[in-house]
C-alpha atoms as a PDB file:
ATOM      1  CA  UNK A   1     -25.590 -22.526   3.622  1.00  0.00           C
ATOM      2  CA  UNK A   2     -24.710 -20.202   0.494  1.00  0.00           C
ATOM      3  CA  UNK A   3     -25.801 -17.217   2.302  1.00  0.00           C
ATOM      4  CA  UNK A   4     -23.667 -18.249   5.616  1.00  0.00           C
ATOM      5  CA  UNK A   5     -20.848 -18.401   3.661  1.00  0.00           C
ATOM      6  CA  UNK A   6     -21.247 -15.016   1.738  1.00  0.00           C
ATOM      7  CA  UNK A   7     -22.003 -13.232   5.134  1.00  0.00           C
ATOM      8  CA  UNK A   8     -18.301 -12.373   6.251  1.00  0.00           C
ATOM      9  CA  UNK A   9     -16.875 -11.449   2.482  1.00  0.00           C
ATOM     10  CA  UNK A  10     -20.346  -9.371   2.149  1.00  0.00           C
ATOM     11  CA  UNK A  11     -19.590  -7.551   4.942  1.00  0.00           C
ATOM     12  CA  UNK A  12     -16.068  -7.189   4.672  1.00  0.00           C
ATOM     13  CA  UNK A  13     -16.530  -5.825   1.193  1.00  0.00           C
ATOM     14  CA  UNK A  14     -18.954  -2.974   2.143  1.00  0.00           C
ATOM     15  CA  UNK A  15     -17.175  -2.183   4.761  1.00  0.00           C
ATOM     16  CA  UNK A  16     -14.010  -1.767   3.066  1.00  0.00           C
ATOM     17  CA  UNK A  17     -15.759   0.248   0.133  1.00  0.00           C
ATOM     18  CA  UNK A  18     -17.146   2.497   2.311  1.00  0.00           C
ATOM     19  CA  UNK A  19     -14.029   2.943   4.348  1.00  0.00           C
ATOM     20  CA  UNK A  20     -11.825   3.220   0.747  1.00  0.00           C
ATOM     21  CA  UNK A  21     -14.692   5.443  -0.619  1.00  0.00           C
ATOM     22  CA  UNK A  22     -14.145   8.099   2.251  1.00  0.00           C
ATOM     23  CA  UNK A  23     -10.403   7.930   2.437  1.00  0.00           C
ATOM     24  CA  UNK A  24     -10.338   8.537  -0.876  1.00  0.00           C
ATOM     25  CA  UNK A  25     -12.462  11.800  -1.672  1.00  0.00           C
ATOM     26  CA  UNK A  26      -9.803  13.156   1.491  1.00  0.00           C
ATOM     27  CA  UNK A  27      -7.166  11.260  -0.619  1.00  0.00           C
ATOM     28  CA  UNK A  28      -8.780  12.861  -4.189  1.00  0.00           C
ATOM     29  CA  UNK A  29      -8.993  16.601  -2.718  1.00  0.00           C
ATOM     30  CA  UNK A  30      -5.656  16.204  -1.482  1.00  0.00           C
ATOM     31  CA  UNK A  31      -4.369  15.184  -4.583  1.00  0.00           C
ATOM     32  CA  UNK A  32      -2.986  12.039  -2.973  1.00  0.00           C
ATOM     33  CA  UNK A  33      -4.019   9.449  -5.215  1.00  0.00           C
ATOM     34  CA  UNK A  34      -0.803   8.645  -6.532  1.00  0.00           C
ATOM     35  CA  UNK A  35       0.758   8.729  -3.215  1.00  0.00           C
ATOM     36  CA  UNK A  36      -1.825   6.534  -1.860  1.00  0.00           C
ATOM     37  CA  UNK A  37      -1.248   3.965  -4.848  1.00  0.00           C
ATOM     38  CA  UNK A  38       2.579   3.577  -4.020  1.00  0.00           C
ATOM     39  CA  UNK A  39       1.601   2.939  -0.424  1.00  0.00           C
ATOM     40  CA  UNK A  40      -0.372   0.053  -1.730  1.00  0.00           C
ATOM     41  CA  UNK A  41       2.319  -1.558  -3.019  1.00  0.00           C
ATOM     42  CA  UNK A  42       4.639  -0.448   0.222  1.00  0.00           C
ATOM     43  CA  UNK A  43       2.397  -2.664   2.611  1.00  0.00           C
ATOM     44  CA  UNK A  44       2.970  -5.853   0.177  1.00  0.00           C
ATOM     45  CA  UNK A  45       7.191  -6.563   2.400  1.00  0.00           C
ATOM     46  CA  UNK A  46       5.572  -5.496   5.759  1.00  0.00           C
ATOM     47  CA  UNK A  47       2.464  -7.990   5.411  1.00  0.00           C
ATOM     48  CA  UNK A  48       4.944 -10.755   4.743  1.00  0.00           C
ATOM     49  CA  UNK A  49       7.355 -10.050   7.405  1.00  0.00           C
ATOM     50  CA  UNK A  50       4.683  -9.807   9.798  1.00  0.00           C
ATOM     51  CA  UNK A  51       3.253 -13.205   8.296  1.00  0.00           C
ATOM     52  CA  UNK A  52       6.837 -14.774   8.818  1.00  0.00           C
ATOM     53  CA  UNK A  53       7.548 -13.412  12.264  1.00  0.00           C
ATOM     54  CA  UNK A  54       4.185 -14.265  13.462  1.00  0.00           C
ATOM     55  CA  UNK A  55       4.866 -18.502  12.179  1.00  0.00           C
ATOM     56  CA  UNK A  56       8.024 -17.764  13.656  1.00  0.00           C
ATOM     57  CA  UNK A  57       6.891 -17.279  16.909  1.00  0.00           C
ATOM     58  CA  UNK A  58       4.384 -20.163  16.290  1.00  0.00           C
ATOM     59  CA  UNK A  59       1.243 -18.148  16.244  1.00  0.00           C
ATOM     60  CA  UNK A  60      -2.085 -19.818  14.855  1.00  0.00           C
ATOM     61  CA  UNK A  61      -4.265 -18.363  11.914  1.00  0.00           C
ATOM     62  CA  UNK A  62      -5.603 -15.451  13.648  1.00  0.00           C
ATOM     63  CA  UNK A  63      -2.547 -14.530  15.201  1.00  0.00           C
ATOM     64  CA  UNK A  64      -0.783 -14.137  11.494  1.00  0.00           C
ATOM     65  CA  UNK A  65      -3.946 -12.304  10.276  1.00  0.00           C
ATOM     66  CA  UNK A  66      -3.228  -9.893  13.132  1.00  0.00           C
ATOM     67  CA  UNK A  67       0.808  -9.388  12.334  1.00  0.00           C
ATOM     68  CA  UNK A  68       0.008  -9.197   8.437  1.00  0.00           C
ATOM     69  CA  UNK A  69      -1.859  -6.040   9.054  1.00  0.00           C
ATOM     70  CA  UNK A  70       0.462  -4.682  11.910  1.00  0.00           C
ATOM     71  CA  UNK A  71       3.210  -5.485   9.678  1.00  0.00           C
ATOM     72  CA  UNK A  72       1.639  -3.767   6.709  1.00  0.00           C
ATOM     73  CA  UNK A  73       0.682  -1.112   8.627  1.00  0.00           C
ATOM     74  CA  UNK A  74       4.204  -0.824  10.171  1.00  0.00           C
ATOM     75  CA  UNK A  75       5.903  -1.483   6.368  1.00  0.00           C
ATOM     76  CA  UNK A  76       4.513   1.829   5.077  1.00  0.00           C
ATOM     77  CA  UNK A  77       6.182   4.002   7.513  1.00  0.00           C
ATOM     78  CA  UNK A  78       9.980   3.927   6.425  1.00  0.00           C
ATOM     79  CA  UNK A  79       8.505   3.888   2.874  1.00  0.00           C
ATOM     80  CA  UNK A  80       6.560   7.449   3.043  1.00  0.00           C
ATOM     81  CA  UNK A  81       9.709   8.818   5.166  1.00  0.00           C
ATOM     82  CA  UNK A  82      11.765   7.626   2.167  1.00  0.00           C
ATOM     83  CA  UNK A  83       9.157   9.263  -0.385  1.00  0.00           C
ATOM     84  CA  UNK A  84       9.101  12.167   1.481  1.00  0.00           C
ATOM     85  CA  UNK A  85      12.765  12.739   1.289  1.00  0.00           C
ATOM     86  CA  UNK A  86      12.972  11.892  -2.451  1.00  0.00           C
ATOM     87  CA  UNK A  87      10.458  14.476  -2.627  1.00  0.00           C
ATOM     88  CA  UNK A  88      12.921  17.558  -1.296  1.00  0.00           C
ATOM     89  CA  UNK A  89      15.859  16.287  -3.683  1.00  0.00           C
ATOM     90  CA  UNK A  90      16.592  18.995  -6.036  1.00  0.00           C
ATOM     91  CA  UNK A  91      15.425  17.440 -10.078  1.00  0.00           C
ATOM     92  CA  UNK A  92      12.927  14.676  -8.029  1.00  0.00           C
ATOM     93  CA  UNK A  93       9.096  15.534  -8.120  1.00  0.00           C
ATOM     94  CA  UNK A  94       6.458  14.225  -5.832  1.00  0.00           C
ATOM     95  CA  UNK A  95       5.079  11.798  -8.399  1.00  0.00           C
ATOM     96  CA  UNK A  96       8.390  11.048  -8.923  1.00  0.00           C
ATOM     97  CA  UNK A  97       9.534  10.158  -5.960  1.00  0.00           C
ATOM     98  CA  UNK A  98       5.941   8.266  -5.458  1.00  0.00           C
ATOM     99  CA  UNK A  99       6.932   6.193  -8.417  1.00  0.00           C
ATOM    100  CA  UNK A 100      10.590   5.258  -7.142  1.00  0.00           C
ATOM    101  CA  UNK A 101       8.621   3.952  -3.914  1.00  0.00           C
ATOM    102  CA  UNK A 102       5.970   2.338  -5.308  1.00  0.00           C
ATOM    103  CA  UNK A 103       8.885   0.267  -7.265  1.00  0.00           C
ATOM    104  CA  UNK A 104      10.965  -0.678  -4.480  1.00  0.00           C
ATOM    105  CA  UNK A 105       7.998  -1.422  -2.620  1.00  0.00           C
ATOM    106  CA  UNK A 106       6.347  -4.178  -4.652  1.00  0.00           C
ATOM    107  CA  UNK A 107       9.821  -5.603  -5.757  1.00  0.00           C
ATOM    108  CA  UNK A 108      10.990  -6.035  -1.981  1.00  0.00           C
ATOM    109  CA  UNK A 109       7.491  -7.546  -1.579  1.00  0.00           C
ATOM    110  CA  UNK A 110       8.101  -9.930  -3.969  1.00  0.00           C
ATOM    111  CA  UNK A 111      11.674 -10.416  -3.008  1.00  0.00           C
ATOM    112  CA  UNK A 112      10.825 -11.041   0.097  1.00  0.00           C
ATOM    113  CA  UNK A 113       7.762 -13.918  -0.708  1.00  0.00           C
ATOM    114  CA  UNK A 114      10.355 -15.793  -2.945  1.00  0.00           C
ATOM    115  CA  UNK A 115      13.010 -15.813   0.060  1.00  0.00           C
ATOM    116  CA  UNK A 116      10.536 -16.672   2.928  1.00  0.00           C
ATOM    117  CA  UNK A 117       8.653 -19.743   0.401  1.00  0.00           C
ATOM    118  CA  UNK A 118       6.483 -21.592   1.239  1.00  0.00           C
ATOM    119  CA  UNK A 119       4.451 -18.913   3.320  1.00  0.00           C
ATOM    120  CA  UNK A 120       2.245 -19.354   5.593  1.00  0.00           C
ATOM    121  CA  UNK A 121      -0.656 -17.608   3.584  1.00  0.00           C
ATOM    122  CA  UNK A 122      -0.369 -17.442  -0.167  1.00  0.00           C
ATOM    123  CA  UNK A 123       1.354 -14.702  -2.214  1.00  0.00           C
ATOM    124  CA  UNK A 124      -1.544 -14.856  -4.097  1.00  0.00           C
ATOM    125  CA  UNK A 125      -3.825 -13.191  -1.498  1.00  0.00           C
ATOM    126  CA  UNK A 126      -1.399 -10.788  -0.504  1.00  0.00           C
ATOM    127  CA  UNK A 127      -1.678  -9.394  -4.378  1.00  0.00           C
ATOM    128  CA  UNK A 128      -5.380  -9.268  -5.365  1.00  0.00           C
ATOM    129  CA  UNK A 129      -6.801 -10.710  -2.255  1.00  0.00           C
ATOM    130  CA  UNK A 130      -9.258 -13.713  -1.905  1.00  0.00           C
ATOM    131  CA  UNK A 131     -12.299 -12.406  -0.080  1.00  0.00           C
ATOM    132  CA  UNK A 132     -14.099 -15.703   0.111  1.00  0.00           C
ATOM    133  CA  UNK A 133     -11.543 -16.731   2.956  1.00  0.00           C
ATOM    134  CA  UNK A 134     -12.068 -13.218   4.634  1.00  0.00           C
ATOM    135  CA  UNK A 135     -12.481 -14.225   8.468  1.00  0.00           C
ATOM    136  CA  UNK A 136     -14.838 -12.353  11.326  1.00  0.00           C
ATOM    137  CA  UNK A 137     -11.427 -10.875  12.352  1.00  0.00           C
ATOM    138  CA  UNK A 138     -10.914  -9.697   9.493  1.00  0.00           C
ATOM    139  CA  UNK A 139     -14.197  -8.150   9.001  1.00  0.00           C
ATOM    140  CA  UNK A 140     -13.879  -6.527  13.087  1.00  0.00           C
ATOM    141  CA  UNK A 141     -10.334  -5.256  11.871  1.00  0.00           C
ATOM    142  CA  UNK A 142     -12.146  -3.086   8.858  1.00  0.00           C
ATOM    143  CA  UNK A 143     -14.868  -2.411  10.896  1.00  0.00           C
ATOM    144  CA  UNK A 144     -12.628  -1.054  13.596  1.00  0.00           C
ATOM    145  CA  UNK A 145     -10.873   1.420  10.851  1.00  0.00           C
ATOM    146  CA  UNK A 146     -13.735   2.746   9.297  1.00  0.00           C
ATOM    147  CA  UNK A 147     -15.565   3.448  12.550  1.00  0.00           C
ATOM    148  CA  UNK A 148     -12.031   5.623  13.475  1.00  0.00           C
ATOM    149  CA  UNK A 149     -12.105   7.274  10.348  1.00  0.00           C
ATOM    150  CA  UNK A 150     -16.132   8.299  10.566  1.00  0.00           C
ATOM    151  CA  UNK A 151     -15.017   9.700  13.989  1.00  0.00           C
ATOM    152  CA  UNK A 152     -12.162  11.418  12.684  1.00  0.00           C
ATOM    153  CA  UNK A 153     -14.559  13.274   9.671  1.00  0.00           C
ATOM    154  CA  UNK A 154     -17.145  13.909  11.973  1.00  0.00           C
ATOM    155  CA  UNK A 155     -15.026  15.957  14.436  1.00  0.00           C
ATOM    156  CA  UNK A 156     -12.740  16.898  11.914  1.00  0.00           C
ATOM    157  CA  UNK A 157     -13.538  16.768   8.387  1.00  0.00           C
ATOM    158  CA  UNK A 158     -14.688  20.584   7.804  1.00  0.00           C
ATOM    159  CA  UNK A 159     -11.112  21.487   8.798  1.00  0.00           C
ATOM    160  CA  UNK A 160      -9.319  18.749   7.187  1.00  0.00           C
ATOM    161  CA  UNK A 161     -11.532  19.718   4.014  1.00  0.00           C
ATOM    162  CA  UNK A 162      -9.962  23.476   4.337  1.00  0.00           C
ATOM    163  CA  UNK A 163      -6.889  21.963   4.664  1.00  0.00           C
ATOM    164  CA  UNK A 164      -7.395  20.661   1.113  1.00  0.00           C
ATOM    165  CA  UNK A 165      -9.033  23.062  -0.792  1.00  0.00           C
ATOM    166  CA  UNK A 166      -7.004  26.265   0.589  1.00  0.00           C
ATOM    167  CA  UNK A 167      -3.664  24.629   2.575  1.00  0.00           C
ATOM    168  CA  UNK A 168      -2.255  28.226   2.618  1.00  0.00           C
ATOM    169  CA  UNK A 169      -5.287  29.852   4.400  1.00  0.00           C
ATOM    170  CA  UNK A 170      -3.811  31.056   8.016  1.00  0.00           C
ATOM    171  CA  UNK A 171      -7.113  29.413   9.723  1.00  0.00           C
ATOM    172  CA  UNK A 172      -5.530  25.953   7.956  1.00  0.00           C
ATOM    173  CA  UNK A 173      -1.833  26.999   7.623  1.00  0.00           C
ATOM    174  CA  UNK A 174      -1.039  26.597  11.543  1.00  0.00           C
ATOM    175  CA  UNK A 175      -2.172  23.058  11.331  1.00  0.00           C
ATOM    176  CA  UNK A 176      -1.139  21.694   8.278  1.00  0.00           C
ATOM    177  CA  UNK A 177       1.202  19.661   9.102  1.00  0.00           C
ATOM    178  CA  UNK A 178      -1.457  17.602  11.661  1.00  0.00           C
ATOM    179  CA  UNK A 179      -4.002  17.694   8.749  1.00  0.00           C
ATOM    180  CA  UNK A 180      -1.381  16.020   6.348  1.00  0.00           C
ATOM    181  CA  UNK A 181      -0.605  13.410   9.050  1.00  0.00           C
ATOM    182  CA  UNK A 182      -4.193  12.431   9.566  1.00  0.00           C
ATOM    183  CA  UNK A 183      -5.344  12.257   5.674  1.00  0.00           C
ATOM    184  CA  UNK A 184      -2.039  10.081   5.326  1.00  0.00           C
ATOM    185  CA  UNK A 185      -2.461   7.806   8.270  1.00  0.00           C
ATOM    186  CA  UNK A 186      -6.097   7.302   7.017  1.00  0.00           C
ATOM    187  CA  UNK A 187      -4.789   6.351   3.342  1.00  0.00           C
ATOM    188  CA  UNK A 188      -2.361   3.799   5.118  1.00  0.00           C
ATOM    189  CA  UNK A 189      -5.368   2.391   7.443  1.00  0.00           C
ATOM    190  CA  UNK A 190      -7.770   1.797   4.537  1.00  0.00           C
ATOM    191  CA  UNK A 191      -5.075   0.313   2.675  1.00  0.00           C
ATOM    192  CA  UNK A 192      -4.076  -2.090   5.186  1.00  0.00           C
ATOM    193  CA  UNK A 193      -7.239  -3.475   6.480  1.00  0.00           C
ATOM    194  CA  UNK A 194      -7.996  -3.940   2.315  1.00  0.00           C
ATOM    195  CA  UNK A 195      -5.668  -6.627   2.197  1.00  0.00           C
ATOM    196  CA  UNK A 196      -7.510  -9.715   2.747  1.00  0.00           C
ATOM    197  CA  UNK A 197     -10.580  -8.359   0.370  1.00  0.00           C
ATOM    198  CA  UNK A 198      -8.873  -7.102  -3.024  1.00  0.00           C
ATOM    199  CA  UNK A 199      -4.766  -7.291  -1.849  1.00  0.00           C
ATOM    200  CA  UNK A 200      -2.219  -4.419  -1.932  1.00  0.00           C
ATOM    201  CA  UNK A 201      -2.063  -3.857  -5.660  1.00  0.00           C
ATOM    202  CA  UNK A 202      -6.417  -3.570  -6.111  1.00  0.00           C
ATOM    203  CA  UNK A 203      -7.049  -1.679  -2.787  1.00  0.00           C
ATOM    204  CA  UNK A 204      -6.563   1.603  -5.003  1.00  0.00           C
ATOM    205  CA  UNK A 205      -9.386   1.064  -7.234  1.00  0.00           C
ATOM    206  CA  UNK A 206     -11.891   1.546  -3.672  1.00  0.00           C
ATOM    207  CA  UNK A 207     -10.072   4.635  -2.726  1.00  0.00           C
ATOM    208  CA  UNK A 208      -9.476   6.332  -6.308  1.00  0.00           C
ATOM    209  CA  UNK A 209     -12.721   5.313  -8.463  1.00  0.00           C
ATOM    210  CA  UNK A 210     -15.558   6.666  -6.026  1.00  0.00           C
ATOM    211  CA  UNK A 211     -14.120  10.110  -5.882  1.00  0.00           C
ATOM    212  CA  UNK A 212     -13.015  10.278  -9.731  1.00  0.00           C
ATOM    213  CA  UNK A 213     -16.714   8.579 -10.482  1.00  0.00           C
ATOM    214  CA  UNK A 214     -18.339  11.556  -8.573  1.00  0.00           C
ATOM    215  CA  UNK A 215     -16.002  14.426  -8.418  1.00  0.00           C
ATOM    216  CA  UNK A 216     -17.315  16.026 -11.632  1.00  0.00           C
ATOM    217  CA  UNK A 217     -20.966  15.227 -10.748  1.00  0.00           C
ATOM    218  CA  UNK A 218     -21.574  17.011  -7.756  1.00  0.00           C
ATOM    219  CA  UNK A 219     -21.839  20.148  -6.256  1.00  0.00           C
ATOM    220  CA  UNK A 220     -20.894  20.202  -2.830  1.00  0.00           C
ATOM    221  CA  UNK A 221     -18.052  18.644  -0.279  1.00  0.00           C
ATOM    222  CA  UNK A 222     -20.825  17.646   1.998  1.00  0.00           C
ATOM    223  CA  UNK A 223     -22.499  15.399  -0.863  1.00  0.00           C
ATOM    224  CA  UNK A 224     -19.007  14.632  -2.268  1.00  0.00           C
ATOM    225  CA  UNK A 225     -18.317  13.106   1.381  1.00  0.00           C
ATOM    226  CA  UNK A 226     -21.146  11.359   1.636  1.00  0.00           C
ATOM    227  CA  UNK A 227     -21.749  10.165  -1.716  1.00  0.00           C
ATOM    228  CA  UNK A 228     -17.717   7.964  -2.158  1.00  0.00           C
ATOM    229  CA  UNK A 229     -18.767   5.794   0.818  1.00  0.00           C
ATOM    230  CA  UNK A 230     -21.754   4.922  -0.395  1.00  0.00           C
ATOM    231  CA  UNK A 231     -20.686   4.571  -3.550  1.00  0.00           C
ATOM    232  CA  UNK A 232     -17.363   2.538  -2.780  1.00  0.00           C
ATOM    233  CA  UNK A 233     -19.627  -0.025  -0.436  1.00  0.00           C
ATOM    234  CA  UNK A 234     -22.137  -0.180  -3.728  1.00  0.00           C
ATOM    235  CA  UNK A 235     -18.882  -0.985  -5.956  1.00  0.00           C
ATOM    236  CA  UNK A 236     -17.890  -3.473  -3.432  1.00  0.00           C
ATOM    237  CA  UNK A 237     -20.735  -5.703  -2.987  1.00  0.00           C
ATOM    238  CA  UNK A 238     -21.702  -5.167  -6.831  1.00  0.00           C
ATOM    239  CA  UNK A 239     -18.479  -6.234  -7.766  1.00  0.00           C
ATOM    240  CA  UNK A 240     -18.756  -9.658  -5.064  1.00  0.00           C
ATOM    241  CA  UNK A 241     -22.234 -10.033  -6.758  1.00  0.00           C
ATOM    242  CA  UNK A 242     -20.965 -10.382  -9.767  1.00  0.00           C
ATOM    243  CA  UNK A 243     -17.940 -12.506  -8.592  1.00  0.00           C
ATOM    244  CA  UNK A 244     -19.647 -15.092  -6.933  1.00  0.00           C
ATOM    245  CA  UNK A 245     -21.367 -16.915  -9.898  1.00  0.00           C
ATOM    246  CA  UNK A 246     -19.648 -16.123 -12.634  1.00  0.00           C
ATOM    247  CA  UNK A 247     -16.823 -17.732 -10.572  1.00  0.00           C
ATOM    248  CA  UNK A 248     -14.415 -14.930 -11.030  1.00  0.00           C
ATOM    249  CA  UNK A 249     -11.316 -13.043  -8.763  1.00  0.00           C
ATOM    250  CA  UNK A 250     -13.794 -11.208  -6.425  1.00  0.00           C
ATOM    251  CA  UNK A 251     -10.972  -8.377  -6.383  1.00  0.00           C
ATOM    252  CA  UNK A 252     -10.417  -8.550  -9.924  1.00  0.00           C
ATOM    253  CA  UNK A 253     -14.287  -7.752 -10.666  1.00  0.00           C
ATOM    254  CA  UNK A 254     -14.556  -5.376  -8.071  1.00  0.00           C
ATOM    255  CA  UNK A 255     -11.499  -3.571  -9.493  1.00  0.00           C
ATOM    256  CA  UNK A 256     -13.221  -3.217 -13.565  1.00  0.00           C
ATOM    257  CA  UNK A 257     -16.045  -2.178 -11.856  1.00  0.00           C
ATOM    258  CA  UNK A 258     -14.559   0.518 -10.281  1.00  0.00           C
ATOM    259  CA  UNK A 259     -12.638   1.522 -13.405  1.00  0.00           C
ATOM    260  CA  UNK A 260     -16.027   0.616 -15.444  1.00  0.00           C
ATOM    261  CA  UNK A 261     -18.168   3.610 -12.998  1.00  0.00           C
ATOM    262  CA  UNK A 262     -15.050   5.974 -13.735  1.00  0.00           C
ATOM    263  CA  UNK A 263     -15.779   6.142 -17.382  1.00  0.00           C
ATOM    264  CA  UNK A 264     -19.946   5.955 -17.181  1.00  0.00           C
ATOM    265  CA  UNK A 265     -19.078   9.412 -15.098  1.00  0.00           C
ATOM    266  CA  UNK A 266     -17.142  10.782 -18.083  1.00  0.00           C
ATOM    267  CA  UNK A 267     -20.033   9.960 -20.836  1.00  0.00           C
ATOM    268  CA  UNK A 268     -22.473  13.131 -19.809  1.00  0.00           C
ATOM    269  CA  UNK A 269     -18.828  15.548 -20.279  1.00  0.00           C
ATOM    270  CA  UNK A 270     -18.306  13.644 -23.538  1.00  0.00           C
ATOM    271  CA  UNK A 271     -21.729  13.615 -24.704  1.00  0.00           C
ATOM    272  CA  UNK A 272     -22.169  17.309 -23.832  1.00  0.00           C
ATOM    273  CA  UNK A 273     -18.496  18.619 -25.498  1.00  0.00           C
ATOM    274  CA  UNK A 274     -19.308  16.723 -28.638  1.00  0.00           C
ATOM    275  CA  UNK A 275     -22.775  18.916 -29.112  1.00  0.00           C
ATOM    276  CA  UNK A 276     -20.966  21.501 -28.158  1.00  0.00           C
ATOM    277  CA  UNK A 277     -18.378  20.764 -30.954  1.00  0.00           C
ATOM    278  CA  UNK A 278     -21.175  20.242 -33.354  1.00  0.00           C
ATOM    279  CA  UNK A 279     -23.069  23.652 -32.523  1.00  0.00           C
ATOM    280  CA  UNK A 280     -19.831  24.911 -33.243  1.00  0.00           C
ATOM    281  CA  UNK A 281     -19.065  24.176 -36.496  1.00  0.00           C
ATOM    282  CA  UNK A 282     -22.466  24.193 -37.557  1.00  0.00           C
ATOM    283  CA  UNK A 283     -22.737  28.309 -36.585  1.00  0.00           C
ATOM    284  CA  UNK A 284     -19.446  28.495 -38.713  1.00  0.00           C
ATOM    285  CA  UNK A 285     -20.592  26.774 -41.405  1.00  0.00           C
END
């Protein structure tokens, strides 16, 4: 019966790790972590408008879980136009204009919740997710995503990997512009499908922590790319693991884990630059 019931939030969590876990090493070479964490907070208004237009029109549970992540999906687009133009404002940086976003995303969220109560679905689960009430759609949804994305890598991901590492190359220059639309519409995918798992404001701990866990560990894109899926779907179902009995926020858990594997990465610099430091002043002693 247990194991039943832990089937679809298993799965969903995996899948979701993985799928986070190889958006985000794009996201990480990019360096669109920060963008990527203001578009969590941009799908929380589009989720509930699509909740509230889909009871609206009188649709059932599955058809709300199905306008949540259209709407979320659909909420991000105005919001990275809007960050992009902040962005060519003279005085307004990148991360600033990411900032401004993420604000006005996660306070029309919550604007919008208060206006629209009682919803549907709880506010709650918008925020931090509850992945014990996960549903097989919601697990074919992720599924769906990450299968697009492997596609997309496979065909794709030595040029989209150029695209990062050298964007002025000529071989990566005259496509730039369809690189950054694919790494961006990827970051907004993974984030959306996230929702019902770990919620719009944890979803960035499954796309940042894999590739800041490994990034100064290996050697090689090719193990870099592999590695954050693997590692994300290890974080996820760890962090359910752990959940589960202790009777804790599944996306709460799963989020210190992440930032828990972030810092065991860091201990080997740490360890090594204090010997270093010690050599040091013990040949100038």
């Amino acid at each position: 019966m247990i194991a039943s019931l832990l089937l679809y939030p298993a799965l969903h969590v995996t899948i979701i790790g993985a799928l986070g876990g190889l958006v985000g090493a794009f996201a990480y070479l990019d360096r669109r972590i920060f963008f990527a964490e203001s578009v969590t907070h941009g799908t929380f208004p589009g989720a509930v408008l699509g909740v509230v237009i889909a009871a609206v029109l009188g649709f059932g549970h599955s058809g709300m879980s199905a306008a949540l992540y259209v709407g979320a999906f659909l909420g991000t687009i105005p919001l990275v136009a809007l960050m992009r133009w902040l962005a060519t404002i003279p005085g307004i940086s990148s991360q600033g204009a990411a900032g401004i976003v993420l604000t006005a995303g996660f306070a029309s969220g919550y604007f919008l919740a208060t206006w629209f109560k009682p919803l549907p679905l709880a506010v709650n689960s918008f925020l931090t997710g509850s992945v014990m009430t996960v549903s097989p759609a919601d697990v074919a949804w992720a599924g769906a995503v990450f299968a697009v994305a492997l596609l997309v890598v496979m065909m794709g991901g030595r040029h989209l990997i150029a695209h990062c590492f050298d964007p002025a190359n000529p071989a990566a220059a005259s496509r730039a512009g369809r690189h950054e639309l694919v790494i961006l519409g990827l970051i907004l995918a993974s984030v959306t499908v996230a929702i019902p798992a770990v919620g719009t404001i944890l979803s960035i701990a499954l796309i940042a922590a894999p590739a800041a866990a490994l990034a100064p560990l290996v050697r090689s894109s090719r193990a870099f790319l592999v590695g954050c899926p693997l590692l994300g779907a290890l974080l996820g179902i760890v962090g359910l693991a752990i959940a589960v009995p202790a009777r804790l926020s599944a996306g709460g858990t799963i989020a210190l884990l992440c930032a828990a594997c972030v810092l065991a990465s860091r201990v080997p610099q740490w360890v090594a630059g204090t010997r270093r430091t010690r050599r040091a002043r013990a040949g100038n002693q």
